[in-house]
Protein backbone atom coordinates (compact mmCIF):
# COMPACT_ATOMS: atom_id res chain seq x y z
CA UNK A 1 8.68 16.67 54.11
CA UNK A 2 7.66 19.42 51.11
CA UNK A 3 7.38 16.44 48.71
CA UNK A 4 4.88 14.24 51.63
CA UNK A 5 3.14 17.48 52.04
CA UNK A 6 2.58 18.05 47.88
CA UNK A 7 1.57 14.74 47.70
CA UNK A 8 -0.79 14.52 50.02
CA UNK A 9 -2.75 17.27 48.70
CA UNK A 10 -2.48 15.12 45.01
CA UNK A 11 -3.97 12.74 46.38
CA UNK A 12 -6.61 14.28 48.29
CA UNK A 13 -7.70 16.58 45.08
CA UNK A 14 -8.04 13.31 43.47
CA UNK A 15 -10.06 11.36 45.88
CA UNK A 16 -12.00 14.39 45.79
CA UNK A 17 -12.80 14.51 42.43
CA UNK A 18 -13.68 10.86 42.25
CA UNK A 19 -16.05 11.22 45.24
CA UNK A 20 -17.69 14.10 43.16
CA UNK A 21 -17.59 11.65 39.59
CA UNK A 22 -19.05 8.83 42.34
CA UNK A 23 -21.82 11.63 43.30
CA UNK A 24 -23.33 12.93 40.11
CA UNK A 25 -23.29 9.44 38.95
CA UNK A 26 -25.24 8.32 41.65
CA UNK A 27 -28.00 11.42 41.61
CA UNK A 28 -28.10 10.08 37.94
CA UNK A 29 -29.05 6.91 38.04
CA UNK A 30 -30.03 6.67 34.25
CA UNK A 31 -26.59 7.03 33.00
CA UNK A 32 -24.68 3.94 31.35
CA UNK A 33 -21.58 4.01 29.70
CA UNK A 34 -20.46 2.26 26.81
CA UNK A 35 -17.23 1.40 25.76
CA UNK A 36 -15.72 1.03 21.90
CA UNK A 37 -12.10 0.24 21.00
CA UNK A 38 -11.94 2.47 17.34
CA UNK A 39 -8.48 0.80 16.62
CA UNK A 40 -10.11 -2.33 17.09
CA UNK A 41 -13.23 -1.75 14.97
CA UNK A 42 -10.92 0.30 11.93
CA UNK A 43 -8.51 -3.50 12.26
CA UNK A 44 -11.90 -5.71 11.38
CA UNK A 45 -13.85 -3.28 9.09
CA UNK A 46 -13.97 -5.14 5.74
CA UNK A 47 -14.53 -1.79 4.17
CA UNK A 48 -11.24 -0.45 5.43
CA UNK A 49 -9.10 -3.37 4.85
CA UNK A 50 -10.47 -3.21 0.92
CA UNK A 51 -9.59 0.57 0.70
CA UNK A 52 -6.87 0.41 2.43
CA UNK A 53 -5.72 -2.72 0.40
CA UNK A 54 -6.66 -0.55 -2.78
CA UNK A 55 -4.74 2.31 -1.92
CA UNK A 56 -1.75 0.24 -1.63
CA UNK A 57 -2.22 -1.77 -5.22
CA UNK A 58 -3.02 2.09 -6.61
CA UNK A 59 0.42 3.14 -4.94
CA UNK A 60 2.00 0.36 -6.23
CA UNK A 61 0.95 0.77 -9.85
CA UNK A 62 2.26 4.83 -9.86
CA UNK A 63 5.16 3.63 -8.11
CA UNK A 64 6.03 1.64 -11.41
CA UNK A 65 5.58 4.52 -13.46
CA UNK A 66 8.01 6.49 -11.39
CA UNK A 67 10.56 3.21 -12.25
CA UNK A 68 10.12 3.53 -15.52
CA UNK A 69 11.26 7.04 -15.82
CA UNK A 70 14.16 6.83 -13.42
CA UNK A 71 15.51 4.00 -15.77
CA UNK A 72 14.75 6.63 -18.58
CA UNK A 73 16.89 9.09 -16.33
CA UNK A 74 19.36 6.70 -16.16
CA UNK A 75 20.16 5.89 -19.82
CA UNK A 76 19.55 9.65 -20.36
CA UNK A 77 22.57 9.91 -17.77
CA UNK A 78 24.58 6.98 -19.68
CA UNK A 79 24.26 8.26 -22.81
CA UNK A 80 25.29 11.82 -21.99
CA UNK A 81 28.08 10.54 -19.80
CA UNK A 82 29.30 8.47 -23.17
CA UNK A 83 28.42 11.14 -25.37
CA UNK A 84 30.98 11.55 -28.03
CA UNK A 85 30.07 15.60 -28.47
CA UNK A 86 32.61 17.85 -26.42
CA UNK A 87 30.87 19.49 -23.79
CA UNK A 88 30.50 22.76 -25.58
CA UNK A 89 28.82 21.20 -28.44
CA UNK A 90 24.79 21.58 -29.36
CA UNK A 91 24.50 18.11 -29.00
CA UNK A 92 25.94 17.72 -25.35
CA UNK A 93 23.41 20.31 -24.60
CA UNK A 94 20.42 18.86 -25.91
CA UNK A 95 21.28 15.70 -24.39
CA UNK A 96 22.12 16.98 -20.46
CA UNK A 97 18.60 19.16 -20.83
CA UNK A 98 16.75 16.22 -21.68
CA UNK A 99 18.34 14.30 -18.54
CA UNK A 100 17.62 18.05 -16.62
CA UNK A 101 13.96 17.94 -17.55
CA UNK A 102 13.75 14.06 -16.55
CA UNK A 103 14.67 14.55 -13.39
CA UNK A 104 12.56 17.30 -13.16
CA UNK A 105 9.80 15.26 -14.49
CA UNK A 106 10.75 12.56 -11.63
CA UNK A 107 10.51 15.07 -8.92
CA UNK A 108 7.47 16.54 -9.57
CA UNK A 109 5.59 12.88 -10.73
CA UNK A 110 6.83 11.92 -7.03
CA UNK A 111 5.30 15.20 -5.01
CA UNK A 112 2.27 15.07 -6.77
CA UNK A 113 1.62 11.48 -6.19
CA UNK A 114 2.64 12.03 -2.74
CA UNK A 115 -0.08 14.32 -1.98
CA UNK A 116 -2.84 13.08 -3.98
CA UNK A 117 -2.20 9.85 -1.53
CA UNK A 118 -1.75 11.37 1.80
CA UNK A 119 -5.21 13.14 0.53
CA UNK A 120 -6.86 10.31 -0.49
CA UNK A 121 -5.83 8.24 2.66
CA UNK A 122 -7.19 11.22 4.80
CA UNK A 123 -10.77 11.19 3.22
CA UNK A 124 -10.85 7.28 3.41
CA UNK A 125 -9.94 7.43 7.30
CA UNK A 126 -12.58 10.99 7.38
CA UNK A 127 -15.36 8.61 6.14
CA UNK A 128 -15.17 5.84 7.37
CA UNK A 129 -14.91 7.17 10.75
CA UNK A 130 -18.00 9.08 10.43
CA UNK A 131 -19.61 5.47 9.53
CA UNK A 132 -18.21 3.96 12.63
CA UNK A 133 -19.11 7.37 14.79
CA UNK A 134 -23.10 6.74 13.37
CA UNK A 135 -22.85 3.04 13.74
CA UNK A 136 -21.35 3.34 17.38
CA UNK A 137 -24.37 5.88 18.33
CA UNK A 138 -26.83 3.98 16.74
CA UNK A 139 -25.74 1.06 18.84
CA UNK A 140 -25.78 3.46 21.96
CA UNK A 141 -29.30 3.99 21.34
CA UNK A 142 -30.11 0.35 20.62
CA UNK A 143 -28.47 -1.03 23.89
CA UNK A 144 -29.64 1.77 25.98
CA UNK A 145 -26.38 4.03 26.25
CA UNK A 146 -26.09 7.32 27.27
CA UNK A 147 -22.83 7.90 26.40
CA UNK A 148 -19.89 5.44 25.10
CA UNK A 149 -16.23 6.22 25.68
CA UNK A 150 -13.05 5.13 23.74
CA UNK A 151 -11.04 2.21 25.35
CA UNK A 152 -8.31 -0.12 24.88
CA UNK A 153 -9.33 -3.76 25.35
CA UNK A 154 -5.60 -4.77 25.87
CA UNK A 155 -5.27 -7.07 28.93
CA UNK A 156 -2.41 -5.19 30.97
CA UNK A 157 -1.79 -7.86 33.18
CA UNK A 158 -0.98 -9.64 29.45
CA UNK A 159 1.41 -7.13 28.12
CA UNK A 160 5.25 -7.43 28.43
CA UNK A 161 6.24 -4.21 25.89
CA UNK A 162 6.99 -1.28 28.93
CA UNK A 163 5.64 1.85 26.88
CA UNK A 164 2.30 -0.05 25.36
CA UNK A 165 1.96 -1.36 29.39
CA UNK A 166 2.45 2.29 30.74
CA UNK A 167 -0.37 3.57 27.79
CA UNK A 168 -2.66 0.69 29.10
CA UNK A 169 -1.91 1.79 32.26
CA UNK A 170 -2.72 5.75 31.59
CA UNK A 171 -6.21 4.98 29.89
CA UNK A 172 -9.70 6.98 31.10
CA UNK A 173 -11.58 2.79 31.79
CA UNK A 174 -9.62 0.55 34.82
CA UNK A 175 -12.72 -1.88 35.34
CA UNK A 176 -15.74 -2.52 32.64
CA UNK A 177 -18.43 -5.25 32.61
CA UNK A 178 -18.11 -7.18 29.19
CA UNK A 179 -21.37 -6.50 28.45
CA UNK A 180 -20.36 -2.55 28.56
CA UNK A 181 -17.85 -3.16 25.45
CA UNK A 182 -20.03 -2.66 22.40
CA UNK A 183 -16.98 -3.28 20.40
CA UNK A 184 -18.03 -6.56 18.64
CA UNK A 185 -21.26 -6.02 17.81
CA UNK A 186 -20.40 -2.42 15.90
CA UNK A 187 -17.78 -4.72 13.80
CA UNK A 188 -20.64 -7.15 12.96
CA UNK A 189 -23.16 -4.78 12.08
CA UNK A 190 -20.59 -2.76 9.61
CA UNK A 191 -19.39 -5.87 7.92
CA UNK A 192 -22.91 -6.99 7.50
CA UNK A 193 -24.27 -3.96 6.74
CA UNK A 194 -20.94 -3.76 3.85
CA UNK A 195 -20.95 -6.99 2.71
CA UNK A 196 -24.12 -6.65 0.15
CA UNK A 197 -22.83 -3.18 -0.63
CA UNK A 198 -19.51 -4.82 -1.85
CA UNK A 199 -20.86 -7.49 -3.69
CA UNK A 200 -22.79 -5.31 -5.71
């Protein structure tokens, strides 16, 4: 009976507050919403599939560097191991602080790259949402929008995977008019608007 009673009141908070959203929309006629899926527009943004793409080749390229000294640390280790100096000779020591100071080397190559990358990644996602934020107003003001809101344009009724249904399912927008979804035409101006800008 205490758990009818609780929600009961849920519910009737919640048709409350979606009689007041209904009201203030209504005194308002002038508002319309907008919709954008960002994870949609970041997928088919030429500019971020090049960066992104270059980021990875960069990666790549340091991550062959790295290689080449851990086969360094590895013949360093080979040799020392097959050293023919006693342990408490000059020569033993020379040779296991030269494989010391490789791995050392290795470490610190690694950490660095590490973070220059997780920086570099962050400013390419910074900027290029900015573009997409500008581009997504501008279109706003174009069409006539007073405000746009993030979506998902997943079809729920389409989805089989349980926790992406349940997400779908949890989203802000249950019922849009295509024309509302502003998604495709902010991907077609930034790829037009990048294309020249790449070629050059």
């Amino acid at each position: 009976m205490i758990r009818f009673t609780r929600l009961a009141v849920i519910a009737a908070i919640f048709a409350g507050f979606t009689f007041a959203q209904t009201e203030a929309f209504a005194q308002n006629k002038s508002t319309r919403i907008g919709l954008v899926d960002m994870a949609k527009v970041f997928e088919n943004y030429q500019r971020f599939k090049d960066e992104r793409e270059a980021l990875k080749d960069e990666l790549k390229k340091r991550e062959t560097e790295i290689k080449a000294l851990a086969e360094q640390i590895k013949a360093a280790g080979e040799e020392l191991k097959n050293s023919p100096y006693g342990k408490d000779s000059p020569q033993y020591a020379a040779q296991e602080k030269k494989v010391i100071e490789l791995n050392g080397l290795i470490k610190s190559k690694q950490a660095t790259i590490q973070r220059e990358f997780l920086r570099r990644e962050s400013t390419m996602y910074k900027d290029i949402y900015v573009e997409v934020t500008q581009m997504v107003g501008a279109a706003a003001e174009h069409y006539g929008y007073t405000m746009v809101i993030r979506f998902k344009a997943e079809d729920v009724a389409a989805q089989d995977d349980p926790q992406k249904l349940i997400q779908n399912m949890s989203q802000l927008v249950i019922y849009h008019q295509e024309t509302d979804d502003i998604t495709q035409r902010v991907i077609e101006v930034l790829n037009k608007r990048y294309r020249p800008v790449a070629g050059r």
